[in-house]
N, C-alpha and C. Protein backbone atom coordinates (compact mmCIF):
# COMPACT_ATOMS: atom_id res chain seq x y z
N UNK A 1 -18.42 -60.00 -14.44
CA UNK A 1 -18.97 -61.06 -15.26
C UNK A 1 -19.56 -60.42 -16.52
N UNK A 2 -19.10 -60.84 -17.61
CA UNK A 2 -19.87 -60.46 -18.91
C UNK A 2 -20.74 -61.47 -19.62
N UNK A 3 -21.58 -60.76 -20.12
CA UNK A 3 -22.80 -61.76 -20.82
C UNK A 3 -22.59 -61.74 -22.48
N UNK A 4 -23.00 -62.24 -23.54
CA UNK A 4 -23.23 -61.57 -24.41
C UNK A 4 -24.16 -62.42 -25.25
N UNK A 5 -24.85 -61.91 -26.32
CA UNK A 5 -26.55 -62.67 -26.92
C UNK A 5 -25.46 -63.33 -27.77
N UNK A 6 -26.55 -64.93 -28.06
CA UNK A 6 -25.91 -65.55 -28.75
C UNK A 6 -25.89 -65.57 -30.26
N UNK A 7 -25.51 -66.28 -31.28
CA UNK A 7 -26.07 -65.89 -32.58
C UNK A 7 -27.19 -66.20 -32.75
N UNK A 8 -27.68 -65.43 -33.71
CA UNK A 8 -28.97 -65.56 -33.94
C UNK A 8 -30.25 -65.08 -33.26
N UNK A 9 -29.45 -64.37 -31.98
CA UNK A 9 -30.92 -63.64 -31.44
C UNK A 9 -30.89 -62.52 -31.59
N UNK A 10 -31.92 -62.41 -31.86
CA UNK A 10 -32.78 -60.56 -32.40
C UNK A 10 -33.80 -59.99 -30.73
N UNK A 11 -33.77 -58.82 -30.86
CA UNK A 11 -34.73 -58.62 -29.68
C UNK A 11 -35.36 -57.21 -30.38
N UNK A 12 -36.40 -57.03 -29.84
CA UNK A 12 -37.00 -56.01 -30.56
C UNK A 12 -38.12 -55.61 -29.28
N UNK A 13 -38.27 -53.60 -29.80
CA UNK A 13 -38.94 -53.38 -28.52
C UNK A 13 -40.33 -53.60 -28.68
N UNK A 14 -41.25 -53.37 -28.64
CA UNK A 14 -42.74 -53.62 -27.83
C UNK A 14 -43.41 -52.61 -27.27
N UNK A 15 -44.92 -52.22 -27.42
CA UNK A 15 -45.50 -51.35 -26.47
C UNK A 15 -45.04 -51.33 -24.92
N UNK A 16 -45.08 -52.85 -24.95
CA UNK A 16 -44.43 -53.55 -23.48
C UNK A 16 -43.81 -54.43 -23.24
N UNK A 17 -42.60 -53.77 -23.04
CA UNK A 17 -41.73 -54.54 -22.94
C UNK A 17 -40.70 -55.01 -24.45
N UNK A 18 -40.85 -55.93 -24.95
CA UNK A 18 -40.06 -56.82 -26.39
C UNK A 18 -40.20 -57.47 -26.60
N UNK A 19 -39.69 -58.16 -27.29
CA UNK A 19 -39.93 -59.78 -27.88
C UNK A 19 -38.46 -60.46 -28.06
N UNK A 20 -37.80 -61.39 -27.41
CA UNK A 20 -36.75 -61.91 -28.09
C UNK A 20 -36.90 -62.95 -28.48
N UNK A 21 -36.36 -63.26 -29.69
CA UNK A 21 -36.34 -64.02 -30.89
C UNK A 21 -35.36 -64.91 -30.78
N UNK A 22 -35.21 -65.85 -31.16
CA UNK A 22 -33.92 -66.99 -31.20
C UNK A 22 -34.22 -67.46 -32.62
N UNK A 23 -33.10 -67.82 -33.23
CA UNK A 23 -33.05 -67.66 -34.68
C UNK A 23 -34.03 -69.55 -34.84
N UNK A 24 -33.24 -70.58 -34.14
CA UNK A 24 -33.83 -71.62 -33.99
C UNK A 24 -34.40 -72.50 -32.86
N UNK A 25 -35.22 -71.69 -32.39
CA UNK A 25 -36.11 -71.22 -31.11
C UNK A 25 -37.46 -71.16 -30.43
N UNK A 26 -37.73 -70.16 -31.95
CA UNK A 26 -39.09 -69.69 -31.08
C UNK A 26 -38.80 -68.12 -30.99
N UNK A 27 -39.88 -67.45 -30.04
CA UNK A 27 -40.05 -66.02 -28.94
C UNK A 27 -40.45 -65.79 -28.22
N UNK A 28 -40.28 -65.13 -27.03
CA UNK A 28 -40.80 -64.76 -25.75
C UNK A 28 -40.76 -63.77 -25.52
N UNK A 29 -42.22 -63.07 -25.02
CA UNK A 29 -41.66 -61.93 -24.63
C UNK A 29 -41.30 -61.30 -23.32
N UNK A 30 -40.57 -60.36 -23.23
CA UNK A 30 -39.98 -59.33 -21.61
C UNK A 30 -40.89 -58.31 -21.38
N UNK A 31 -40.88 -57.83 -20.36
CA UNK A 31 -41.40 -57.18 -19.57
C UNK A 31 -40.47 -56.04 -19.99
N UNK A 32 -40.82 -54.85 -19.38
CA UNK A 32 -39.81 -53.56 -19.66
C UNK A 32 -38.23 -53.39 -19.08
N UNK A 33 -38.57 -53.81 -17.82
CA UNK A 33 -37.34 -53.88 -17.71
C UNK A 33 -36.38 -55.02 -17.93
N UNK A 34 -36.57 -56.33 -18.54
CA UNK A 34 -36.42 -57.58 -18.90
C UNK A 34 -35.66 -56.84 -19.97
N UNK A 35 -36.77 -56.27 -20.94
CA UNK A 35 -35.81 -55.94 -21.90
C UNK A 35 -34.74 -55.24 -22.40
N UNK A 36 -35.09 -53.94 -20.70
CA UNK A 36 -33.63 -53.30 -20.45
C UNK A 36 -32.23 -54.12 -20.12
N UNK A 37 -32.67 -55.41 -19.04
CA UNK A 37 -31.46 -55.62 -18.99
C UNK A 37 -30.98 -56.40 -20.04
N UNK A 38 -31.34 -57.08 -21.14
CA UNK A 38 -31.65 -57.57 -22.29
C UNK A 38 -30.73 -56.39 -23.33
N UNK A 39 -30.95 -55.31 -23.35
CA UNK A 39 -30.45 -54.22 -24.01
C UNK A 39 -28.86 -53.67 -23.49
N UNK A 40 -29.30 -54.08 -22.54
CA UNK A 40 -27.77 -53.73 -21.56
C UNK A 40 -26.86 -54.77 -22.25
N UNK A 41 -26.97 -55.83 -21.81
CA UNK A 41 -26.36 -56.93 -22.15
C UNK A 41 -25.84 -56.84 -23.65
N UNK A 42 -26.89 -56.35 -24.52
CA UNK A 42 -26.42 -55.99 -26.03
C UNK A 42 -25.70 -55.73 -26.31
N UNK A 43 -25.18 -53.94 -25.66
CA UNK A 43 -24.21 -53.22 -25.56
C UNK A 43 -22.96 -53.38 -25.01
N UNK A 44 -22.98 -54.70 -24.77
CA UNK A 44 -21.91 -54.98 -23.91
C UNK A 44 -21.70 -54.81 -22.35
N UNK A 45 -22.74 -54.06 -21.88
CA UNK A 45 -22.23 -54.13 -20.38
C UNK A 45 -22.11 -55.06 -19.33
N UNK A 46 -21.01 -55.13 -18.67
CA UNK A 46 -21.11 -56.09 -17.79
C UNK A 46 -22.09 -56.50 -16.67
N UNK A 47 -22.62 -57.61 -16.46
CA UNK A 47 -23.52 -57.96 -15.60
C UNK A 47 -23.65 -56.88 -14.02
N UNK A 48 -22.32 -56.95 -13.48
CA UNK A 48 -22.28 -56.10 -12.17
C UNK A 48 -22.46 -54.69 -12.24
N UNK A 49 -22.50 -54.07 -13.56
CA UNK A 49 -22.65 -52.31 -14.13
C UNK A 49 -24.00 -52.75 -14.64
N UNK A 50 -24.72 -53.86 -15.07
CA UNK A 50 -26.29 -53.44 -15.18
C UNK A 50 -27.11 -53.85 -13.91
N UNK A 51 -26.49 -54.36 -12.67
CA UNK A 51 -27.25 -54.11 -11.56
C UNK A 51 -27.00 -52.79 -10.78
N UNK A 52 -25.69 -52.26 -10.56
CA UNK A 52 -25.87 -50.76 -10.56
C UNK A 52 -26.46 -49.91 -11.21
N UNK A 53 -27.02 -49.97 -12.79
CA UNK A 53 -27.67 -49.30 -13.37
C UNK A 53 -29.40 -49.90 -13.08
N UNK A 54 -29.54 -50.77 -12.39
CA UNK A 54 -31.20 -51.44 -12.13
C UNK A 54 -31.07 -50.62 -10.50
N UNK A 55 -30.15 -50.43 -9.58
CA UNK A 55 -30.50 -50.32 -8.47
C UNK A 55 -30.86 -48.75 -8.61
N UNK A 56 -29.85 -47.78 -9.33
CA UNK A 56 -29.82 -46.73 -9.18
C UNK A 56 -31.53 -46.06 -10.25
N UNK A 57 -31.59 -47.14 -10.79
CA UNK A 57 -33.20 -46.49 -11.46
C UNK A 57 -34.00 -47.00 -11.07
N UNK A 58 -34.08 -48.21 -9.60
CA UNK A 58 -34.99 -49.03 -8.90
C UNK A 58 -35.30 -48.54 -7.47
N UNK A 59 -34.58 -47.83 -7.77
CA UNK A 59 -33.98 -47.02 -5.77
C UNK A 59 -33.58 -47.79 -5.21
N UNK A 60 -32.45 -48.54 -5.50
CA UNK A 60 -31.65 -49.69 -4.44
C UNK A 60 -32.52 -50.80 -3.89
N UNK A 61 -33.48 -51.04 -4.65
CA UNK A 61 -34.55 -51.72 -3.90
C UNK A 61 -33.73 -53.10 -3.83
N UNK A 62 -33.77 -53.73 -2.78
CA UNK A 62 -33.09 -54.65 -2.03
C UNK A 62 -33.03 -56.00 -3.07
N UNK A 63 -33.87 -56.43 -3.90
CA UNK A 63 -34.35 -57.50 -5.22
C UNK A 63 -33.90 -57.19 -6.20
N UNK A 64 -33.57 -56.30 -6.39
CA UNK A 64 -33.17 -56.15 -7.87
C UNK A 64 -31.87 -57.00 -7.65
N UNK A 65 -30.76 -57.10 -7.48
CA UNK A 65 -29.87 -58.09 -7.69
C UNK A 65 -29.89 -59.23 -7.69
N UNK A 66 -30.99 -59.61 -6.64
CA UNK A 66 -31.79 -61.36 -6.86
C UNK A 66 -32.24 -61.50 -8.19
N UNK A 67 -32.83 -60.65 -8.57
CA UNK A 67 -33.91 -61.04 -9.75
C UNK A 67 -33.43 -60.54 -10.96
N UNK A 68 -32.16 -59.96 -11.00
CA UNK A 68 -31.30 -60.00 -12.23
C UNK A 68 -30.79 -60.93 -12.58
N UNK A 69 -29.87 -61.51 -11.30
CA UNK A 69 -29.05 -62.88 -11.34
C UNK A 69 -30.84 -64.07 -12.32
N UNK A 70 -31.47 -63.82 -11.52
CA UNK A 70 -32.05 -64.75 -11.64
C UNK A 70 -32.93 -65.09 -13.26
N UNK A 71 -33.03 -63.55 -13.57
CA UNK A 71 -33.37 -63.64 -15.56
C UNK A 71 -32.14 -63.77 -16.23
N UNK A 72 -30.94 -63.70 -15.69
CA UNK A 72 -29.58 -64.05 -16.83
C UNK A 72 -29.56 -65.45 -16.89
N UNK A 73 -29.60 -66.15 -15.44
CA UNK A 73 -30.08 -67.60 -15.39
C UNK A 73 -30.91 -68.47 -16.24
N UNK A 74 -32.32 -67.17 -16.18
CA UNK A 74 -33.09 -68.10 -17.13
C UNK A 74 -32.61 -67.84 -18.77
N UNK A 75 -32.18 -66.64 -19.23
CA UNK A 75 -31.41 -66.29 -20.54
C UNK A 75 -30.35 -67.26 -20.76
N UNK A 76 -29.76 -67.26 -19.98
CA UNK A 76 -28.79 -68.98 -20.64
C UNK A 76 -29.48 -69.89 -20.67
N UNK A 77 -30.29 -70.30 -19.71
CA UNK A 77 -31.47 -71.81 -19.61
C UNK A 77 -31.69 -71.68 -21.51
N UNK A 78 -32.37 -70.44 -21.54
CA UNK A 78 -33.07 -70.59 -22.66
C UNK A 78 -32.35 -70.21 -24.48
N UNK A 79 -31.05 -69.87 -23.92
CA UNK A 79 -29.97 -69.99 -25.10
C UNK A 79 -30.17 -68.72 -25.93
N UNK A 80 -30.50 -67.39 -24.72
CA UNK A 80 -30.17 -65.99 -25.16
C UNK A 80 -29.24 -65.81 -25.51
N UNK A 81 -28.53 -66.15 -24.33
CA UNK A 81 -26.73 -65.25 -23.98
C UNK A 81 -26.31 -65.96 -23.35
N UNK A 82 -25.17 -66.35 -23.59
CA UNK A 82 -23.51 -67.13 -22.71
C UNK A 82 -23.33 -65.99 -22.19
N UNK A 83 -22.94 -66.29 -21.13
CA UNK A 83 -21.90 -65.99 -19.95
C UNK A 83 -19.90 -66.23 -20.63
N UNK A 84 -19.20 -65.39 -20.54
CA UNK A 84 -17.94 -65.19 -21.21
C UNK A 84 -17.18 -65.85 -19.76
N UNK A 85 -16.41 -66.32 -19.96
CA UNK A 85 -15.39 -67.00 -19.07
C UNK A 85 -14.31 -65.96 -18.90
N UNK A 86 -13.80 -65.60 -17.69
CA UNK A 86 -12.82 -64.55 -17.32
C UNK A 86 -11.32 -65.48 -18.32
């Protein structure tokens, strides 16, 4: 599954964490790793290669794939990033 930010959003880092911006929006900000997977997503990586990259720097901790799924969820809710159709 690939993600990618929509137009108009900017993200920027933070003592803690970032801030993402929506061009006609508003901002909110992430947490650190929010904004990693936020950064991931930037670069293009696919959703299932940035939960291998959250488990392997989380120690496989059993949530991290819940709670990834579950901030890309709220990132479309809130008109970060589409989801790309295979």
């Amino acid at each position: 599954m690939k993600a990618k930010l929509r137009k108009g959003v900017r993200i920027r880092p933070e003592a803690f964490g970032g801030v993402v911006q929506i061009k006609d929006g508003g901002a909110f900000q992430v947490d650190p790793i929010g904004f990693d997977i936020i950064s991931q997503i930037k670069e293009g990586i696919e959703i299932d290669h940035i939960i291998k990259n959250m488990k392997e720097k989380y120690e496989d901790s059993p949530k991290v794939e819940e709670d990834i799924h579950k901030f890309t969820r709220k990132l479309v809710e809130e008109g970060v990033i589409e989801i790309e159709k295979e």
